[in-house]
Protein backbone atom coordinates (compact mmCIF):
# COMPACT_ATOMS: atom_id res chain seq x y z
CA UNK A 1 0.00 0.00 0.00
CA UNK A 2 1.94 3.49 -0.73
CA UNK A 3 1.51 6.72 1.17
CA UNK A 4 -1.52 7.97 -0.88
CA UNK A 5 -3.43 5.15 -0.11
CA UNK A 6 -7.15 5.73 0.92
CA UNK A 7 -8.83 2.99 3.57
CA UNK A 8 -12.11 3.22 3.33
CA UNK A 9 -13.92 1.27 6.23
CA UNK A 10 -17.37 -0.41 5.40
CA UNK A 11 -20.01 -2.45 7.10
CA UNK A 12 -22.51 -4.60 5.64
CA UNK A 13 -24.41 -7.57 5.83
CA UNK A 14 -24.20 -10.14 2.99
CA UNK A 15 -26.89 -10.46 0.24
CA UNK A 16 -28.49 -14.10 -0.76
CA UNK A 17 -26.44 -16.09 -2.54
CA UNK A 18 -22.97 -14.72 -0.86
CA UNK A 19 -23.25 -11.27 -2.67
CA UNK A 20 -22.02 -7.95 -1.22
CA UNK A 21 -23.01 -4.93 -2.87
CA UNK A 22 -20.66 -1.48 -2.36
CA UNK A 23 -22.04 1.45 -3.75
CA UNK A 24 -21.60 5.04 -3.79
CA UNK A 25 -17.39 4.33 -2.89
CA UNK A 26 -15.51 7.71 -3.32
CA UNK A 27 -13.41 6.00 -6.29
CA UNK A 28 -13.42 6.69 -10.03
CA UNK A 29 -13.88 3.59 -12.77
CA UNK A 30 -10.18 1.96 -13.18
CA UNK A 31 -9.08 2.66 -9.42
CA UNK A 32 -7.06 -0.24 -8.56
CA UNK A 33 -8.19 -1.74 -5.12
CA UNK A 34 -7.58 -4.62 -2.39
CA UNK A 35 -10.74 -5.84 -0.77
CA UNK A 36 -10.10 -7.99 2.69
CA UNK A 37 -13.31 -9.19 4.65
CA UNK A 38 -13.55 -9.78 8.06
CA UNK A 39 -16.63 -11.09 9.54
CA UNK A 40 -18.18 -9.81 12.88
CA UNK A 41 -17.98 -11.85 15.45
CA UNK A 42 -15.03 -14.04 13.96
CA UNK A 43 -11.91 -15.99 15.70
CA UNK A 44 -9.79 -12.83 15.15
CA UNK A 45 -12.24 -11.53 17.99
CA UNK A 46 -11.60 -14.63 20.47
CA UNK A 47 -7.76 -15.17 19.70
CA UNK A 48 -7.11 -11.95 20.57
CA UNK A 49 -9.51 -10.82 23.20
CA UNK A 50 -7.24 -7.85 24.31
CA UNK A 51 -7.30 -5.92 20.45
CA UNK A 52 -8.75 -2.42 21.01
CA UNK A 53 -8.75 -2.49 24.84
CA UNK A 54 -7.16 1.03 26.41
CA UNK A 55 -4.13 0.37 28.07
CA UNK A 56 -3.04 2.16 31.29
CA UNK A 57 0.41 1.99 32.49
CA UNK A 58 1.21 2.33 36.05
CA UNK A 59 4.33 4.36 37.51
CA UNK A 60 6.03 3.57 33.52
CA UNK A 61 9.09 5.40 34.74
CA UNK A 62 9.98 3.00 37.65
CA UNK A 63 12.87 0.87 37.54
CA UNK A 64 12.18 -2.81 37.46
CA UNK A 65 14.36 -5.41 38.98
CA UNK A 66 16.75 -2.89 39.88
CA UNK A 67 18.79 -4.93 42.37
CA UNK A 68 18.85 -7.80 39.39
CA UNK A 69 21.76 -5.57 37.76
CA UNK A 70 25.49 -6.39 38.66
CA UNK A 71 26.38 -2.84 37.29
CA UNK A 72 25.19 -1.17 40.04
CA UNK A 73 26.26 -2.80 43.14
């Protein structure tokens, strides 16, 4: 993907027959594009439970295992 690439996020529920119909894209006729489905509600979802949860750091400054280090004894 180069530098100028657009993402363009979607959601939408499949048609009969396994269809999927995308209209109204901001692209012009010719654009060259990758399509990659995920569906809701997938594995990706339950092998990684954590994705998208906020992460909070406590005292992230603080030296860990200081007296582990033979440098400063």
């Amino acid at each position: 993907m180069s530098s100028s690439s657009k993402v363009i996020h979607l959601a939408t529920t499949v048609q009969k027959k396994g269809t999927i119909n995308l209209d109204n894209l901001p692209l012009h006729a010719g654009d060259k594009v990758e399509i990659i489905i995920y569906e809701t509600g997938s594995t990706l979802e339950v092998n990684y439970p954590l994705r998208g949860k906020p992460i909070q750091y406590h005292e992230p400054f603080r030296s860990i295992a200081e007296e582990d280090w033979e440098a400063l004894q």
